[in-house]
Protein backbone atom coordinates (compact mmCIF):
# COMPACT_ATOMS: atom_id res chain seq x y z
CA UNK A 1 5.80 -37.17 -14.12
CA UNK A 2 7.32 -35.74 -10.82
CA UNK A 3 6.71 -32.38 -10.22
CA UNK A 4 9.79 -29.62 -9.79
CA UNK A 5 9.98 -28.01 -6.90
CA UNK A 6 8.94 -24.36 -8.45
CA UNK A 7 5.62 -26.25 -8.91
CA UNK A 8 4.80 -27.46 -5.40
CA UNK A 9 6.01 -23.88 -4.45
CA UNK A 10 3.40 -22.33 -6.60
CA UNK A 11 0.81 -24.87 -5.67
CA UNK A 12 1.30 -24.57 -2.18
CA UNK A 13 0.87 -20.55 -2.34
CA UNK A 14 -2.06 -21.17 -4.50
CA UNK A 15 -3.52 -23.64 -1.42
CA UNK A 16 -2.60 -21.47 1.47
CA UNK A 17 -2.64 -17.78 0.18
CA UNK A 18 -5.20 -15.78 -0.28
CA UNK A 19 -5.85 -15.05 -4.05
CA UNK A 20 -5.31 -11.57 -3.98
CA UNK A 21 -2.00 -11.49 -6.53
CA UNK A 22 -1.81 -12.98 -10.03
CA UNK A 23 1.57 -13.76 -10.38
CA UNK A 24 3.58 -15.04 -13.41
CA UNK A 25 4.42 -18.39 -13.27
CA UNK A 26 7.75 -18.45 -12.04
CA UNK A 27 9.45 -18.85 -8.52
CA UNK A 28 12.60 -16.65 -7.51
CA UNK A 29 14.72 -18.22 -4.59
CA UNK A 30 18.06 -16.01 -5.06
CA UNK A 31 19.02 -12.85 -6.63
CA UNK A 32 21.73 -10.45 -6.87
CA UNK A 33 21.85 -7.39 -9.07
CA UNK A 34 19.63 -7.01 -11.96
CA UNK A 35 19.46 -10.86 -11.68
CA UNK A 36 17.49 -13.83 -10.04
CA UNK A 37 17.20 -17.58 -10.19
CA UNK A 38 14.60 -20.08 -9.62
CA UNK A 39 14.41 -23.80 -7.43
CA UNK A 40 15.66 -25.33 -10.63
CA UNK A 41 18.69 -23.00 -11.47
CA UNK A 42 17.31 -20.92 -14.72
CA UNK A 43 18.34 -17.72 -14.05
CA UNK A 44 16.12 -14.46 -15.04
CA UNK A 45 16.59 -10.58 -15.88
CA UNK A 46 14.24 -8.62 -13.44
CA UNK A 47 12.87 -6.04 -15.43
CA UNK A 48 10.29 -5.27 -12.48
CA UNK A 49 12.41 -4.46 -9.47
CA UNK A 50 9.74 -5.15 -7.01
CA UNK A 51 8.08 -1.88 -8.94
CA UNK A 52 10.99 0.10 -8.15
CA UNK A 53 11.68 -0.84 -4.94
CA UNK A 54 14.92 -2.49 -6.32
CA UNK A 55 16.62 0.89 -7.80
CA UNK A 56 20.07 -0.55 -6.43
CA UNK A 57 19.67 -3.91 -7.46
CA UNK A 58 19.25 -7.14 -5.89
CA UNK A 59 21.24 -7.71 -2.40
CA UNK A 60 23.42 -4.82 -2.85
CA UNK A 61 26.45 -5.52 -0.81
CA UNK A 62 26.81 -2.14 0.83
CA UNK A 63 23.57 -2.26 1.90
CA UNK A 64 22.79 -6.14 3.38
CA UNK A 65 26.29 -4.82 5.29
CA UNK A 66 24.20 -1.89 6.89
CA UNK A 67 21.26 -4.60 7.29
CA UNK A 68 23.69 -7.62 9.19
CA UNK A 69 26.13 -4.75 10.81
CA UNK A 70 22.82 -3.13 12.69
CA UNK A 71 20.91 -6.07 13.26
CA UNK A 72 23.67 -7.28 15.59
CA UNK A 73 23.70 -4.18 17.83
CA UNK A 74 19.81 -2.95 17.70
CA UNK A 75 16.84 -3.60 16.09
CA UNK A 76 13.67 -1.92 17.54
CA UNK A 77 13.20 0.59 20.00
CA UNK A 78 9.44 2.10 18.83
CA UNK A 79 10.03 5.77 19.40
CA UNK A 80 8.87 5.53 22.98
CA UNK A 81 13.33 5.99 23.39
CA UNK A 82 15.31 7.87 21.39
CA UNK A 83 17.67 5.74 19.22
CA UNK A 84 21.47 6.46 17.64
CA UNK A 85 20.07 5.81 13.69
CA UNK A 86 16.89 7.37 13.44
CA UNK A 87 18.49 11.40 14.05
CA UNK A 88 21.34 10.58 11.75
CA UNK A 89 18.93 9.42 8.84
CA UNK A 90 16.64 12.22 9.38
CA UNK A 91 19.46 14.39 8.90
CA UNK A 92 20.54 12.60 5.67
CA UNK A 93 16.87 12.45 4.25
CA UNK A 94 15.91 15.91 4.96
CA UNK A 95 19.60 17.07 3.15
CA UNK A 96 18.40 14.26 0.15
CA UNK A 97 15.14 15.71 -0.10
CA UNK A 98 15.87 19.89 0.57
CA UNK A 99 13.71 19.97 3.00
CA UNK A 100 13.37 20.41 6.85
CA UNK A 101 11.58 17.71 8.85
CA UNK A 102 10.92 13.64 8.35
CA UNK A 103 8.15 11.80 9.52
CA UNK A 104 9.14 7.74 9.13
CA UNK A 105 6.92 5.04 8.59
CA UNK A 106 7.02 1.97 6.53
CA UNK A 107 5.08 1.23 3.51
CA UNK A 108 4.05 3.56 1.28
CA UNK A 109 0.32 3.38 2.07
CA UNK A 110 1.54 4.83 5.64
CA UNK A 111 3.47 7.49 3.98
CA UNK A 112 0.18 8.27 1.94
CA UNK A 113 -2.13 8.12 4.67
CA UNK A 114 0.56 10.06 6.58
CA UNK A 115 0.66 12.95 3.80
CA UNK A 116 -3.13 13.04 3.58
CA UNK A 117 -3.37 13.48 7.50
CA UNK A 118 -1.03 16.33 7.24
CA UNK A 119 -2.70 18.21 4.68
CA UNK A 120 -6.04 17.58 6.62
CA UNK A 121 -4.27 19.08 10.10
CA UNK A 122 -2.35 21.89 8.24
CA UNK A 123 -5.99 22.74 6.52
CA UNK A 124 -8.00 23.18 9.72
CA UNK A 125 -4.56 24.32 12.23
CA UNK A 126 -3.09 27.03 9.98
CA UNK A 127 -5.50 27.88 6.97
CA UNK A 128 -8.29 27.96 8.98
CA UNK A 129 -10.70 25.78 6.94
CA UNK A 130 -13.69 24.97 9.06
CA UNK A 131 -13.71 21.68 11.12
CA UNK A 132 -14.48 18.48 9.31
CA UNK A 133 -15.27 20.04 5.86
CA UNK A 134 -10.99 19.76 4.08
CA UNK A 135 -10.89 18.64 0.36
CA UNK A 136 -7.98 17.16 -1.23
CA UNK A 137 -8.04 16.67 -4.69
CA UNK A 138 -6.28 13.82 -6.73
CA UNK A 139 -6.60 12.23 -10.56
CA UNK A 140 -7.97 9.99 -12.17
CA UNK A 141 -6.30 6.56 -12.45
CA UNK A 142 -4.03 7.14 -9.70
CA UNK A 143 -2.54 4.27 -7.58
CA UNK A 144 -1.67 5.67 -3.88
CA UNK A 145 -1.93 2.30 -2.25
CA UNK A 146 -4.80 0.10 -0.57
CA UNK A 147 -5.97 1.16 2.63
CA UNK A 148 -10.03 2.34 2.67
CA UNK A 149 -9.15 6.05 2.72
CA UNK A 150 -6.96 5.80 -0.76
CA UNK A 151 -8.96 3.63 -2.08
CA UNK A 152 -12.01 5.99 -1.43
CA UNK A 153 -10.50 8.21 -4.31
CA UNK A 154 -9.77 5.44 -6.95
CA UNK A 155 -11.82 4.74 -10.03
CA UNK A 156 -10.49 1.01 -10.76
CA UNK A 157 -13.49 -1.27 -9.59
CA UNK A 158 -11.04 -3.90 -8.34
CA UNK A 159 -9.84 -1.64 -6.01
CA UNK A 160 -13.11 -0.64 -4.65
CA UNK A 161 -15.57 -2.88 -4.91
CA UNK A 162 -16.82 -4.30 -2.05
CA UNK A 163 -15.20 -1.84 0.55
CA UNK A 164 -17.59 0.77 1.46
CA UNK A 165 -18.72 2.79 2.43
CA UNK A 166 -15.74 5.26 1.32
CA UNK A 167 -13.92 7.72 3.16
CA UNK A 168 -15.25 11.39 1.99
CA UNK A 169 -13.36 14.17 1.33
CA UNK A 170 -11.54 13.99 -1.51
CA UNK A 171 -11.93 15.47 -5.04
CA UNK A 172 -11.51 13.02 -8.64
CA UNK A 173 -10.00 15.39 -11.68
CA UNK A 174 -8.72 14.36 -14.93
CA UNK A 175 -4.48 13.49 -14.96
CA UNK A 176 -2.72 16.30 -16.74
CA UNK A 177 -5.77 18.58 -16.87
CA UNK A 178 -4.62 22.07 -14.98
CA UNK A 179 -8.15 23.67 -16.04
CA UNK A 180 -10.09 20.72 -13.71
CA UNK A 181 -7.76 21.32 -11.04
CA UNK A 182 -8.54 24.99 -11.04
CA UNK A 183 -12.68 24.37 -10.99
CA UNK A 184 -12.15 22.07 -8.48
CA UNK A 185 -10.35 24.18 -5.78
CA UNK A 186 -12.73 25.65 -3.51
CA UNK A 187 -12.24 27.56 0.07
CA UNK A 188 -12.35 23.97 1.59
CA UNK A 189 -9.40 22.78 -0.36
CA UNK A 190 -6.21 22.00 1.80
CA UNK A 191 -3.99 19.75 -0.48
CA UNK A 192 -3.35 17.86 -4.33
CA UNK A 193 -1.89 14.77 -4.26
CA UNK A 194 -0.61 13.50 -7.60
CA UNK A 195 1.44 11.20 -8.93
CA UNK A 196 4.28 13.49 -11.40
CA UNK A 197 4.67 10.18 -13.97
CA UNK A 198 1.46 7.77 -13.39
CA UNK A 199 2.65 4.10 -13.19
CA UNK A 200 0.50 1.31 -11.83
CA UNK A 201 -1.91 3.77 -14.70
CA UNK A 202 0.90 2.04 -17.36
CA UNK A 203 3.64 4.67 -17.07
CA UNK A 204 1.81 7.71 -17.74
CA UNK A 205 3.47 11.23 -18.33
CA UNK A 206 2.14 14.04 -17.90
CA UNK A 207 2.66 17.10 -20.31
CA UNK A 208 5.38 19.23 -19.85
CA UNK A 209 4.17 22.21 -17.67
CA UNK A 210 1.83 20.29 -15.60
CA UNK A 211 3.46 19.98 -12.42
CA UNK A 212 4.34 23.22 -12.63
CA UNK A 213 0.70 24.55 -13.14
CA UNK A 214 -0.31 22.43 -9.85
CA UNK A 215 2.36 24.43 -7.89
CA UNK A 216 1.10 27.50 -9.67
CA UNK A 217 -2.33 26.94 -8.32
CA UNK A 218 -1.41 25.28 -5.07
CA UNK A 219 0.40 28.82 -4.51
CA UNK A 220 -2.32 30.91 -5.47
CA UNK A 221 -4.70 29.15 -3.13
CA UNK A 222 -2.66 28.37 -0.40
CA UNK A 223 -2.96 24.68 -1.01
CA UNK A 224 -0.41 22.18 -0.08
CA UNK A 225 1.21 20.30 -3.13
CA UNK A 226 1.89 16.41 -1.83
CA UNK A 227 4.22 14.68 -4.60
CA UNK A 228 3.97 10.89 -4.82
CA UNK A 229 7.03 9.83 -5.56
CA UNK A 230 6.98 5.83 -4.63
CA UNK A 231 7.70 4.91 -7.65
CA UNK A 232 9.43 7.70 -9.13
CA UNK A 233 11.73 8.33 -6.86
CA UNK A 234 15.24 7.61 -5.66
CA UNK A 235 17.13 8.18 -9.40
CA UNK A 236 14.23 6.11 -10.99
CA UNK A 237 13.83 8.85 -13.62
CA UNK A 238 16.87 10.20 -14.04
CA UNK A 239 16.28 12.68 -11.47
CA UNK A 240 16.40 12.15 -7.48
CA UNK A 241 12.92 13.13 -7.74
CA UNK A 242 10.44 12.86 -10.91
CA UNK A 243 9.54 16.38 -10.21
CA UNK A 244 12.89 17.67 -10.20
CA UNK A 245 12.32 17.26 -14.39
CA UNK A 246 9.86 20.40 -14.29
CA UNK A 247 11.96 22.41 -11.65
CA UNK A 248 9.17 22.64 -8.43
CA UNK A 249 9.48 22.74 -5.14
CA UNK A 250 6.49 20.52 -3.81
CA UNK A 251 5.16 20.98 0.07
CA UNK A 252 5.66 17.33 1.08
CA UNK A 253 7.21 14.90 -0.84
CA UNK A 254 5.69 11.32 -0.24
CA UNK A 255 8.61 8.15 -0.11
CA UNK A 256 8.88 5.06 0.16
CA UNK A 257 10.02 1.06 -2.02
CA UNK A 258 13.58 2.15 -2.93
CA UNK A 259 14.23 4.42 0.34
CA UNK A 260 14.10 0.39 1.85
CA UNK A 261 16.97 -0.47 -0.89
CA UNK A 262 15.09 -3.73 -1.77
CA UNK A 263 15.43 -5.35 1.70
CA UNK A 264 13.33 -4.20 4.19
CA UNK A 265 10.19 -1.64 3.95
CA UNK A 266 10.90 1.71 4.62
CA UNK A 267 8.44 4.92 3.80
CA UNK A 268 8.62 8.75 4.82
CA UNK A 269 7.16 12.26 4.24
CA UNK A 270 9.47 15.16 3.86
CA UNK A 271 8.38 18.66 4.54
CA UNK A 272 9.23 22.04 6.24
CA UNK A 273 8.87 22.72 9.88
CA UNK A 274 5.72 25.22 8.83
CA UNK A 275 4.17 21.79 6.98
CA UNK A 276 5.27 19.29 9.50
CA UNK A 277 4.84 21.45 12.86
CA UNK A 278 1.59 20.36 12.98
CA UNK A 279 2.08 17.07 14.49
CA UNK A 280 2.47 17.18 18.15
CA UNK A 281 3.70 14.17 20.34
CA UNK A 282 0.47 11.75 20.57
CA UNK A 283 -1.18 12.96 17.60
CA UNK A 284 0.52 10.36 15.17
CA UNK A 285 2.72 7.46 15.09
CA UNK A 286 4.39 3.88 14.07
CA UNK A 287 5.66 1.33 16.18
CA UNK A 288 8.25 0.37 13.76
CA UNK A 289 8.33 4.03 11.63
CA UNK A 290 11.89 5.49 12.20
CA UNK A 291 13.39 1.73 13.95
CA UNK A 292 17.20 1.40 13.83
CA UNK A 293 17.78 -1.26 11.46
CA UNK A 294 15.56 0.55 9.01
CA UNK A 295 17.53 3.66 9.28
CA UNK A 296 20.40 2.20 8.81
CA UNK A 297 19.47 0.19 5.86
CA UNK A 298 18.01 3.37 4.18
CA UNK A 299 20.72 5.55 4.93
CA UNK A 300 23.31 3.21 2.82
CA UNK A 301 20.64 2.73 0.34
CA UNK A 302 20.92 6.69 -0.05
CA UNK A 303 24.62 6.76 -0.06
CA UNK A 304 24.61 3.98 -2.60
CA UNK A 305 22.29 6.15 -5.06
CA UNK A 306 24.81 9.22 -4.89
CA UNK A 307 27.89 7.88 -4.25
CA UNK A 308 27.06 5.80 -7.74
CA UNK A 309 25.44 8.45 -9.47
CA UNK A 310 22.33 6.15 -10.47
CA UNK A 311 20.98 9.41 -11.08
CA UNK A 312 23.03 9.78 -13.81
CA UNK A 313 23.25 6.34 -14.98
CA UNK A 314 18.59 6.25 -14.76
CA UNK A 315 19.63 8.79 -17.20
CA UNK A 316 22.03 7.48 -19.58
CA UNK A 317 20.58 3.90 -19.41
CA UNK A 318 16.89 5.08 -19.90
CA UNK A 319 17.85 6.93 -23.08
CA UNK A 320 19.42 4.02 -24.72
CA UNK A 321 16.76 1.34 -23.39
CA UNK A 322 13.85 3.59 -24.74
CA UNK A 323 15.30 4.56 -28.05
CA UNK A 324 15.72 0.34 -28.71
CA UNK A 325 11.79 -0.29 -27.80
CA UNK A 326 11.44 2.46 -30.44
CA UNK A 327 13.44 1.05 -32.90
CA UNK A 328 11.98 -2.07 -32.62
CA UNK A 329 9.21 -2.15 -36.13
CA UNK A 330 6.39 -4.34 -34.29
CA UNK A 331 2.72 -3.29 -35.33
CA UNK A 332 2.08 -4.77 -32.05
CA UNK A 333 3.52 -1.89 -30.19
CA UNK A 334 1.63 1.22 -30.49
CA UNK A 335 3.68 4.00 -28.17
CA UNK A 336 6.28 3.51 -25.86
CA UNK A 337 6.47 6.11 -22.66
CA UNK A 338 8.29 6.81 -19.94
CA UNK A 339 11.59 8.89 -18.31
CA UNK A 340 14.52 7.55 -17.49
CA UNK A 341 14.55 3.77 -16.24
CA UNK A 342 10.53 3.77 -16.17
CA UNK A 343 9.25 2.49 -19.24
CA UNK A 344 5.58 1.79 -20.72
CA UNK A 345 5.02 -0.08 -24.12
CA UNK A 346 1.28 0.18 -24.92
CA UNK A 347 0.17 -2.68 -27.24
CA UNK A 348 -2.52 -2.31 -30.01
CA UNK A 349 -5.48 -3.66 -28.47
CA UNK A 350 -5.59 -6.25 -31.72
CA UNK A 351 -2.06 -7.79 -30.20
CA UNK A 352 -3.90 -9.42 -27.45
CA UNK A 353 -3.60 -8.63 -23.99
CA UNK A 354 0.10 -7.74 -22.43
CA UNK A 355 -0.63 -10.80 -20.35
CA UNK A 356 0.62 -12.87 -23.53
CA UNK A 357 4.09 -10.84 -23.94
CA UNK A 358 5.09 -10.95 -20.43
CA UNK A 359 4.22 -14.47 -20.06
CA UNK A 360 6.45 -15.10 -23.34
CA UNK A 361 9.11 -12.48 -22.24
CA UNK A 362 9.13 -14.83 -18.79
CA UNK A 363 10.08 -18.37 -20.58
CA UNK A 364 13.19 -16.21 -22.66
CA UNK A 365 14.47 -15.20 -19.50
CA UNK A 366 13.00 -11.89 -19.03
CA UNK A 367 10.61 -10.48 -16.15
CA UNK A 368 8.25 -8.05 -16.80
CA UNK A 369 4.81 -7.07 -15.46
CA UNK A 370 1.49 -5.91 -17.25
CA UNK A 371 -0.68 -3.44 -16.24
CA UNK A 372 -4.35 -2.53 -17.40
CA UNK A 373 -4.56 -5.12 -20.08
CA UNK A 374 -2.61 -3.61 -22.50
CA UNK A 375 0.50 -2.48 -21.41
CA UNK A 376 3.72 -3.78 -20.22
CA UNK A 377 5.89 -1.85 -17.81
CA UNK A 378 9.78 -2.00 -17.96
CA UNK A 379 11.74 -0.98 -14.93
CA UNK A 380 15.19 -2.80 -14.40
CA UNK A 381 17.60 -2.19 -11.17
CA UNK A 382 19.44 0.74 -11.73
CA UNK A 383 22.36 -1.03 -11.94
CA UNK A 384 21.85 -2.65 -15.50
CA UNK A 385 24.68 -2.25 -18.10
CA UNK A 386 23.80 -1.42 -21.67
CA UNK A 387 25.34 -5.12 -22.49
CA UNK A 388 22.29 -6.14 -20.29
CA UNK A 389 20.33 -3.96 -21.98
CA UNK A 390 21.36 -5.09 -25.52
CA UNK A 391 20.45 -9.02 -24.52
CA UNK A 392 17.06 -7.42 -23.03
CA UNK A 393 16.25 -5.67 -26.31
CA UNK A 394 17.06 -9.04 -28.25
CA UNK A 395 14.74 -10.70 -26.12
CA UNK A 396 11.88 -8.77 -26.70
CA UNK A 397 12.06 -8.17 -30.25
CA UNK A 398 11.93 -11.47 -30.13
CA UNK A 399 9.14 -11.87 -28.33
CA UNK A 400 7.07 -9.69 -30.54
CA UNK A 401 8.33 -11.14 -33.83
CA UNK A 402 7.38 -14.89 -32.70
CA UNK A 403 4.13 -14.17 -30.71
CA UNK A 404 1.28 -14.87 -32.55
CA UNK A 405 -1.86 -13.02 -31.87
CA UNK A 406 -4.39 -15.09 -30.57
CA UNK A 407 -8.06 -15.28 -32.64
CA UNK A 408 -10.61 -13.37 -31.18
C-alpha cells in the first residue's frame, strides 16, 4: 500500500528533526481562519492556535496585506538606523498597553529574558540592592519559555534535566499563595514574575484577589511586578490583558505569540520610562527586535483586535464554549477552567491520559493539545462563530461518549 503524502511528511520530520516535539499525527499545509487542511484535503478545526499565537485567525487578510505591502519596501534594518515602522508601532503598543516605553524583540523567551534583565538592572540602578545578590521570585509550575536562565526556575524535569548547572537567583513559591510570596520577599528582592492564568500548567486560574495581593506586596516592598501575558494576552481572555480581570496596573507587562498575528514572531516588554530608563544604548539588544516588517505586521494585528472587538467577542464566545464543556455529563471530565477563549478540561485520572481524547478529537476533525497528562487545553482563533462552536461541542461530546477507557 502506497503511502499518502502526510505520511512521508511525518516520516521525513521524524528522520531529519530532532525529537524534541511530540506532535499529533496530522500534517497542516493551508489554513485560513479558525480552519486548516492537510496534503490529502481533510480539513480540521484548530482549537490550538499555535497556543494563542493565532488570536486573529489563520492568514488574516488585513494582516498578510501589512506582511506583502512591507516586505516590498523594507525588511531589516537592525537598529543600528532608525526605521519609518518601528516609532509608529511603539507609539501604538505603548497607547495598547497604557504604558510609556517598548523594548522589541521576538520570541517570547527574549521578552522574558528581557523582563528579567530589567528587573535585575532596575534592582541594583535605582533600589540600590547590592551588586550581584537580586532575587526574583516566580511559581511553581510556571512555563516562561526555554532558555537556561527560565528554565533555572522550573520544576518540570523535562525541562531541566540535563542543563545545568542553573542560573541562580531566583525564588520557587506556590501559584496563588500570597502568604509564600510575602515570606519570600527579602531586601534582595527586585521583581515577581507570574503568569495571571497558568497555561502550559493546564489552564490554571488563580483565585480572585491574587494578582491583586502581588501588586499589594510588590508596592509595599518596592518590587517590580512583571506580568506574563504570552498567552493571555491580546483579547485571549476577554480582556486586552488577563490582568485587566482583577483591575492592576503591573510594572512591565511581558508580550509576545499573538502581538506576531500568527505570521511572523514578534515579542515586547512594556513599561514606564522610570522601569525602562535603565537601559542605555549598548547595554541590550536584537538584531531583528523592532525590524520593519515586524512592526508592521504587529501593528495591523493590533488594529485587527480593536477594530473587531475580539475583546468582546473572547468574551461572548468563551462564555458560551465553557458553559457547553459543562453541560456535557461525561464522568470522564472532572472540572473544566479557564476565562474567556482559554479553556482547560481536566480528565479523571481513571479516563486515561488526555493523549487518548485529543488523538480521537484529531480523526473527527478537531485539534486540540494535551498538557500534563491529564488535561486538554481548548483555545480556538478568536474569530470562531458560535455555529463553529456548536459543531465543536458535538464533536467532543462525542468523543467522550465513544472513547473507551483503556485497561490499566
Amino acid at each position: 500500500m502506497s503511502r499518502n503524502r502526510s505520511e512521508e511528511l511525518m516520516e521525513m520530520e521524524h528522520e531529519y528533526g530532532a525529537h524534541n516535539y511530540h506532535p499529533l499525527e496530522v500534517v497542516i499545509s493551508k489554513a485560513e481562519g479558525i480552519w486548516v487542511e492537510d496534503p490529502e484535503g481533510r480539513r480540521y478545526m484548530d482549537m490550538l492556535s499555535a497556543y494563542s499565537a493565532v488570536n486573529q485567525g489563520h492568514r488574516h487578510p488585513k494582516i498578510i496585506k501589512a506582511l506583502k505591502d512591507q516586505a516590498d519596501i523594507l525588511t531589516l534594518t537592525s537598529r543600528a538606523f532608525f526605521n519609518d515602522r518601528w516609532p509608529v508601532f511603539a507609539k501604538k503598543l505603548a497607547d495598547f498597553t497604557g504604558k510609556e516605553m517598548i523594548l522589541p524583540m521576538n520570541t517570547g523567551a527574549e521578552a522574558v529574558e528581557t523582563a528579567l534583565k530589567t528587573m535585575r538592572k532596575w534592582g541594583y540602578m535605582v533600589k540600590g540592592v547590592e551588586k550581584d545578590k537580586a532575587e526574583i521570585i516566580v511559581f511553581e509550575n510556571n512555563f516562561h519559555g526555554r532558555t537556561i536562565t527560565i528554565i533555572s526556575f522550573s520544576i518540570d524535569p523535562d525541562a531541566t534535566d540535563y542543563y545545568g548547572p542553573f542560573t541562580p537567583g531566583f525564588k520557587v513559591v506556590p501559584y496563588d499563595d500570597l502568604e509564600a510570596v510575602e515570606k519570600a520577599v527579602t531586601k534582595n528582592t527586585v521583581g515577581i514574575m507570574v503568569e495571571p492564568i497558568q497555561g502550559e500548567a493546564g489552564v490554571v486560574v488563580p483565585s480572585d484577589g491574587f494578582l491583586k495581593g502581588l501588586e499589594t506586596i510588590a508596592r509595599k516592598h518596592n518590587v517590580l511586578l512583571a506580568i506574563d501575558e504570552i498567552q493571555t494576552g491580546f483579547c485571549r481572555t476577554g480582556k486586552n490583558f488577563a490582568f485587566q480581570h482583577e483591575g492592576i496596573d503591573p510594572d512591565i507587562i511581558i508580550m509576545g505569540k499573538a502581538l506576531g498575528g500568527g505570521v511572523f514572531p514578534v515579542s515586547a516588554i512594556a513599561a514606564n520610562k522610570d522601569v525602562l530608563g535603565v537601559f542605555k544604548p549598548g547595554t541590550h539588544g536584537s538584531t531583528f527586535g523592532g525590524n520593519p516588517l515586524a512592526c508592521a505586521v504587529a501593528s495591523a494585528a493590533i488594529d485587527v483586535l480593536v477594530d473587531e472587538k475580539m475583546v468582546e467577542r473572547a468574551a461572548e464566545m468563551g462564555k458560551y464554549f465553557m458553559d457547553g464543556i459543562k453541560a456535557i455529563q461525561s464522568p470522564k471530565i472532572k472540572l473544566v477552567r479557564g476565562k474567556g477563549l482559554l479553556i482547560g478540561v481536566v480528565l479523571n485520572e481513571s479516563a486515561g491520559k488526555a493523549r487518548l481524547y485529543t488523538t480521537a478529537l484529531k480523526e473527527k476533525g478537531l485539534l486540540c493539545k494535551e498538557t500534563h497528562d491529564w488535561i486538554i487545553r481548548f483555545a480556538p482563533p478568536l474569530v470562531i462563530t458560535k455555529q463553529e462552536i456548536d459543531q465543536a461541542l458535538k464533536t467532543i461530546q462525542e468523543v467522550f461518549a465513544s472513547t473507551p477507557i483503556p485497561c490499566v
